[in-house]
Protein backbone atom coordinates (compact mmCIF):
# COMPACT_ATOMS: atom_id res chain seq x y z
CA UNK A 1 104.20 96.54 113.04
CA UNK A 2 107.67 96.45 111.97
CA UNK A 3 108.30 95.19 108.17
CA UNK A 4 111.05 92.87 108.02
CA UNK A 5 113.97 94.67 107.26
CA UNK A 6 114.05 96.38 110.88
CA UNK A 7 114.03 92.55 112.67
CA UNK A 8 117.24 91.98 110.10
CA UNK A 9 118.82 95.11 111.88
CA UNK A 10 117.89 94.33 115.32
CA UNK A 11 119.45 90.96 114.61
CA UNK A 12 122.85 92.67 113.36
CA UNK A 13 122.66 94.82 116.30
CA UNK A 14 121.91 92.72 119.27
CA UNK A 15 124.80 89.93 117.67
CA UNK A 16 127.42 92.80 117.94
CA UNK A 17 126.11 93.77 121.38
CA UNK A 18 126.57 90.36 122.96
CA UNK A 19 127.15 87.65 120.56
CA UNK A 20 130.27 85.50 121.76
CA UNK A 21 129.70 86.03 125.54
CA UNK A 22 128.10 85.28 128.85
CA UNK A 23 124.55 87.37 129.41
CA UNK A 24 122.99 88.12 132.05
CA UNK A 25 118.90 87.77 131.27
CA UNK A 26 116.29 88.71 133.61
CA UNK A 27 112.14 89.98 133.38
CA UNK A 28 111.70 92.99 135.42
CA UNK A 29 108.63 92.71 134.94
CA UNK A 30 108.23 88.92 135.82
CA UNK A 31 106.55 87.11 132.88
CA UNK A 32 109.36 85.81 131.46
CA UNK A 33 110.59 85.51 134.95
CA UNK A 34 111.08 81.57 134.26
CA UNK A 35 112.72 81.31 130.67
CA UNK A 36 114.87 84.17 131.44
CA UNK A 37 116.34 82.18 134.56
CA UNK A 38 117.17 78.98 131.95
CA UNK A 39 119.78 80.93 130.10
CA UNK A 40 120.75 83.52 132.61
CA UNK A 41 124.33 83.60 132.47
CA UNK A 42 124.59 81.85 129.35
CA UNK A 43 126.89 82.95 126.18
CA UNK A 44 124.67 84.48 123.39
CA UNK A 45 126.15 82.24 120.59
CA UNK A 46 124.59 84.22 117.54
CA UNK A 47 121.39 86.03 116.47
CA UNK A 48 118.79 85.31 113.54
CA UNK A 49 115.79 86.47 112.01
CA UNK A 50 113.13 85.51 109.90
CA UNK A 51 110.22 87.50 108.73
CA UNK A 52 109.32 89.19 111.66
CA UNK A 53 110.34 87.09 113.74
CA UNK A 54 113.86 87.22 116.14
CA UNK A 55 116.26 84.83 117.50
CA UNK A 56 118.38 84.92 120.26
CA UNK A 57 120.45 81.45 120.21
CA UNK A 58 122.37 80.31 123.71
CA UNK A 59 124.91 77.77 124.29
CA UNK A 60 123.11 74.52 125.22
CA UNK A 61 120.47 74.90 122.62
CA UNK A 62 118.13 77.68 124.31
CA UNK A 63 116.95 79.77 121.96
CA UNK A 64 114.93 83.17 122.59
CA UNK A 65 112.48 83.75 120.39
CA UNK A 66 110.41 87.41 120.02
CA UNK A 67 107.83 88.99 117.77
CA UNK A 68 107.62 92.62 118.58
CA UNK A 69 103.53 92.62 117.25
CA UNK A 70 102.16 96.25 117.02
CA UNK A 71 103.46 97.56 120.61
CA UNK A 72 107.04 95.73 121.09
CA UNK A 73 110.16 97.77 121.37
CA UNK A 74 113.85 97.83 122.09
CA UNK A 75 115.97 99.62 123.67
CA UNK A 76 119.94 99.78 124.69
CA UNK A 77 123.00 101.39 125.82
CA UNK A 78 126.46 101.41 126.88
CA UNK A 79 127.16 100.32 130.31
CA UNK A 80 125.38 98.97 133.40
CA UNK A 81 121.92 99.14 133.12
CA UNK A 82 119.43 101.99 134.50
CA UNK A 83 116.64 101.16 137.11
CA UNK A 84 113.86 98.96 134.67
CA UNK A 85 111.43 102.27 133.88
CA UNK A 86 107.41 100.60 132.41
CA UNK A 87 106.49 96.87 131.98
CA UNK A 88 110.42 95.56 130.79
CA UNK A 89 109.46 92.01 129.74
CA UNK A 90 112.81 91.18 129.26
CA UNK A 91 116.23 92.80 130.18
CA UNK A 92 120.06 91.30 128.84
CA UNK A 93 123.19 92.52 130.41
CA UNK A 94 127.04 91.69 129.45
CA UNK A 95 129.01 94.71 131.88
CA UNK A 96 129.03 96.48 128.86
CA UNK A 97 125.79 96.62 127.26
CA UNK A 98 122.49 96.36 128.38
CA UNK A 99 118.95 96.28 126.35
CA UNK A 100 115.13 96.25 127.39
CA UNK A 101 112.77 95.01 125.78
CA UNK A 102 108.80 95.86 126.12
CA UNK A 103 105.23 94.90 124.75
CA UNK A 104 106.26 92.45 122.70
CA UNK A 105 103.37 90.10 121.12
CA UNK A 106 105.72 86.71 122.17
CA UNK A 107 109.01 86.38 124.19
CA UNK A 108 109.75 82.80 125.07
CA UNK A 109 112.31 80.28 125.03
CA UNK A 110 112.13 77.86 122.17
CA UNK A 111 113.82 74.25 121.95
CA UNK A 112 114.63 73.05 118.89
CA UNK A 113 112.40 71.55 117.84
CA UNK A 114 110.12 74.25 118.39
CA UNK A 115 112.50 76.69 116.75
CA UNK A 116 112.26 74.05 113.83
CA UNK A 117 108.39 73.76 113.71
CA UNK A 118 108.26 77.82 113.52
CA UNK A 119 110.62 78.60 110.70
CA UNK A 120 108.08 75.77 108.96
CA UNK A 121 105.37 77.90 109.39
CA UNK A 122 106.96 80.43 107.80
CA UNK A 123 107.50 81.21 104.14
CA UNK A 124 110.48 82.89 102.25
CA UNK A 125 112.43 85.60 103.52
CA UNK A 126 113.58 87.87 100.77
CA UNK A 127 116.45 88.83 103.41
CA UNK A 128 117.09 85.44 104.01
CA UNK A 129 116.71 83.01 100.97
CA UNK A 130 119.01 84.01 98.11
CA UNK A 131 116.82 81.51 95.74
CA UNK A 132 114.41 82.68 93.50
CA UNK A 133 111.77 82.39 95.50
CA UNK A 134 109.30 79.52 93.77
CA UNK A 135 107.72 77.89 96.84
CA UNK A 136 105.74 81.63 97.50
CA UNK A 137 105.35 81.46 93.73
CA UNK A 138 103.71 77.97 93.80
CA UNK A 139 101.25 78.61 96.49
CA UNK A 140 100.43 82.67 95.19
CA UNK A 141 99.90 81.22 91.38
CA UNK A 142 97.46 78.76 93.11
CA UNK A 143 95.20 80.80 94.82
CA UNK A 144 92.67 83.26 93.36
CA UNK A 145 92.85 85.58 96.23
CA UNK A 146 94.26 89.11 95.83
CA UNK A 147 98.26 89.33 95.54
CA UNK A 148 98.31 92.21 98.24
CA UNK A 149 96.73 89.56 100.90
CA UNK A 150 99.27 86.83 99.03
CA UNK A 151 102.26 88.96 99.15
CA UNK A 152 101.17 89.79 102.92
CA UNK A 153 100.35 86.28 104.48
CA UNK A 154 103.50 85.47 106.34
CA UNK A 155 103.21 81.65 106.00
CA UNK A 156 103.84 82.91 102.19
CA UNK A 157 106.58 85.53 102.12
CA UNK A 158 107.78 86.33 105.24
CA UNK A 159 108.53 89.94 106.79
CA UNK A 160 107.51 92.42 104.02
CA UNK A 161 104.63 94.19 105.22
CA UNK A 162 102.14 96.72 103.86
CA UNK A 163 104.58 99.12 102.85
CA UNK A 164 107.29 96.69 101.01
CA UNK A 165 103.86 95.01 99.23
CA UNK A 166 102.28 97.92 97.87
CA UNK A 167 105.30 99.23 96.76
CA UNK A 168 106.83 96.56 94.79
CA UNK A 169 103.13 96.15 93.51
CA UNK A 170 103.61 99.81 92.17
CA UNK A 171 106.97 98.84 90.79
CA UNK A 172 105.95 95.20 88.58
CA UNK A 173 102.32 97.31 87.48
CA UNK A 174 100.27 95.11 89.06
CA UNK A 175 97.19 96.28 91.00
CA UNK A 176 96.59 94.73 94.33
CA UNK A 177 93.33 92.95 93.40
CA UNK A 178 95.11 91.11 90.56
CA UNK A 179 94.10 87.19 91.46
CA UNK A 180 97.11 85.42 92.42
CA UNK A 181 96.76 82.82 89.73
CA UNK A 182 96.98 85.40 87.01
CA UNK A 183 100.59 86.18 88.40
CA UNK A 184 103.02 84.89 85.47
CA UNK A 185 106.07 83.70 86.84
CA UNK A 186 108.27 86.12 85.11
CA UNK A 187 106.27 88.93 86.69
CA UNK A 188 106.92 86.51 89.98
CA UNK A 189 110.30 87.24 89.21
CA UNK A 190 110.41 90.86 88.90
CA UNK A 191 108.36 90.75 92.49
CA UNK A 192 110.57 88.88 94.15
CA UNK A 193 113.79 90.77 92.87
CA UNK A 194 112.32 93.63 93.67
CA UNK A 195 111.76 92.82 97.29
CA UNK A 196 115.31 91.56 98.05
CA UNK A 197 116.87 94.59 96.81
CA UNK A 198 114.76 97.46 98.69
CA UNK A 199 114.36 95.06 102.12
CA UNK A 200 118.64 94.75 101.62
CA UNK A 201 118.63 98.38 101.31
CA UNK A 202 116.45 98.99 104.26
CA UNK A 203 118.26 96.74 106.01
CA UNK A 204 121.37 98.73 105.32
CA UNK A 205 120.06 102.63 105.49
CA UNK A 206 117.42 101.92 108.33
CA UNK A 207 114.58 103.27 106.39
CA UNK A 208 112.25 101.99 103.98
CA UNK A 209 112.48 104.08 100.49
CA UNK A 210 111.21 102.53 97.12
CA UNK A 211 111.43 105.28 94.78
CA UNK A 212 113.82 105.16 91.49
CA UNK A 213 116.32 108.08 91.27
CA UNK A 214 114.40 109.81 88.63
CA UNK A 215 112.00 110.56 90.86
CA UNK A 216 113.30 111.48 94.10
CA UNK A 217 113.13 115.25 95.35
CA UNK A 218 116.29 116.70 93.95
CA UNK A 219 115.36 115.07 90.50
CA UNK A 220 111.72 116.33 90.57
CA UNK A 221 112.36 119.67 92.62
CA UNK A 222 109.77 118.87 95.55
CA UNK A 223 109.72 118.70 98.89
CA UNK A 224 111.27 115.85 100.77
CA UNK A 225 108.52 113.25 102.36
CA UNK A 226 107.91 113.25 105.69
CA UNK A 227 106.67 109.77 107.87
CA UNK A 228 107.06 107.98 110.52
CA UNK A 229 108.85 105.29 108.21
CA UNK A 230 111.13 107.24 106.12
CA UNK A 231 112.10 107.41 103.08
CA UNK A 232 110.14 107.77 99.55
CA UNK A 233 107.45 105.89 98.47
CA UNK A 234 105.50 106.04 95.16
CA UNK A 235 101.87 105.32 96.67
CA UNK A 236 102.13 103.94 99.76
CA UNK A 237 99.47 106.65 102.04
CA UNK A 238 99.70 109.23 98.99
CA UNK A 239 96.00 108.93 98.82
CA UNK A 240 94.54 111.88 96.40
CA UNK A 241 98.07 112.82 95.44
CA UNK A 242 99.41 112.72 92.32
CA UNK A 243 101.17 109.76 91.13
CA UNK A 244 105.15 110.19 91.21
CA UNK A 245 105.21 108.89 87.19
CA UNK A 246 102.32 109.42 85.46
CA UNK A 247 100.55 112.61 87.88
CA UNK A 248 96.92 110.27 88.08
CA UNK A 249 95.38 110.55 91.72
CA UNK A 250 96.73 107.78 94.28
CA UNK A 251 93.58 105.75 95.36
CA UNK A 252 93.24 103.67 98.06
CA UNK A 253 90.56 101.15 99.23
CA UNK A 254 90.22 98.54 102.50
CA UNK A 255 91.23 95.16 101.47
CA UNK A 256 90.98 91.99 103.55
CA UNK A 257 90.85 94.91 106.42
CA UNK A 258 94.29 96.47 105.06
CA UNK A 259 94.29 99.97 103.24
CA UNK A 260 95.37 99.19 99.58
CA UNK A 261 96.83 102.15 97.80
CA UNK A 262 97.68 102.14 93.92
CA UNK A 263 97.84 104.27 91.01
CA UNK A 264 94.85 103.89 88.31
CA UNK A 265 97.18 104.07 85.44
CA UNK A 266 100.29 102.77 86.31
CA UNK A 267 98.52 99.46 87.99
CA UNK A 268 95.48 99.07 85.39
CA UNK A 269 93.70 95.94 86.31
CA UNK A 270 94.09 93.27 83.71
């Protein structure tokens, strides 16, 4: 599932496709058939995200909302649209762009209100809140689950993912089985930091990469790493390789159903 940094981007891009004019919205594939017909034709005021979640506001107070899940993708180009190739949930046209949209978990048009009762379910964005974060602190101090499954319940932080959790874990020295309430709020603070600045930078360079400059490849003469997601990462699926810092094997472990991947040494449990 996309991490939240890549909904941020989507947002950017689909506000400079068609932000500030009339769009022409239809379902190809005729299950949105019904919402898409409410704002066909509208102007796209603006685009927002939060967590992993994405907005498509229309004059009139429509707003589109869409959670990509584990299958959902976009695509776009210049130009009148081709003939609707798969299961295209949802298509937007301007004359000059077009984009698809397909497998999405949700695509639906929100009022309001109902835009307002889903942003409550959902906790900080480190993309989106420029405060220190203290009502994820408050509930994460207060619970004696693991901070991986804190960190990763959306209603908590919203849009960092597996990847952005484990490595900012790696980064404060915390192991992921360290009980929320043992989380001092200074450490909280290091966290929190921590995510704003690499979800900015992901945001900005379209990949997710966590590692300091003393320990990229051209520092530590190795090989480039190769994934899906991009970027470096300290121990994020480095199982039984050595640790970037200290050289200890990676681990990893299932966790509330999640792979959990840490260092030994450089997360000691406390």
């Amino acid at each position: 599932m996309p991490e939240g940094h890549t909904i941020h981007r989507l947002a950017e891009r689909h506000r400079k496709l068609f932000a500030g004019r009339p769009v022409a919205v239809a379902s190809p594939q005729g299950r949105f058939a019904t919402d898409a017909g409410a704002v066909d034709g509208r102007v796209m005021v603006d685009t927002s995200a939060h967590g992993k979640h994405l907005f498509h506001h229309y004059e009139g107070g429509g707003t589109v909302h869409v959670h990509l899940g584990l299958y959902g993708k976009f695509t776009d180009g210049d130009g009148a649209p081709p003939p609707p190739v798969g299961e295209v949930r949802m298509r937007l046209a301007s004359g000059e762009h077009w984009l698809d949209l397909r497998g999405p978990t949700a695509c639906e048009l929100l009022d309001p209100a109902q835009v307002s009762a889903l942003h409550d379910r959902l906790g900080v964005d480190p993309l989106g809140d420029a405060g220190d974060g203290s009502p994820a602190y408050i509930r994460i101090h207060g619970s004696s689950r693991p901070l991986m499954v804190l960190l990763m319940d959306q209603s908590i932080v919203a849009g960092a993912g597996l990847i952005y959790v484990t490595e900012s874990l790696f980064r404060a020295g915390l192991a992921p089985t360290t009980p929320g309430t043992k989380l001092t709020r200074r450490k909280w603070q290091t966290i929190w930091t921590d995510l704003q600045v690499l979800m900015r930078a992901g945001v900005a360079e379209g990949r997710i990469d966590t590692v300091h400059s003393a320990h990229t490849p051209e520092a530590m003469a190795r090989a480039p790493r190769v994934d899906r997601h991009g970027g470096e990462v300290y121990v994020y699926r480095r199982t039984g390789q050595p640790c970037l810092v200290c050289g200890t094997e990676v681990r990893t472990a299932v966790l509330n159903a999640r792979n959990a991947y840490w260092c030994p040494r450089c997360q000691r449990a406390r």
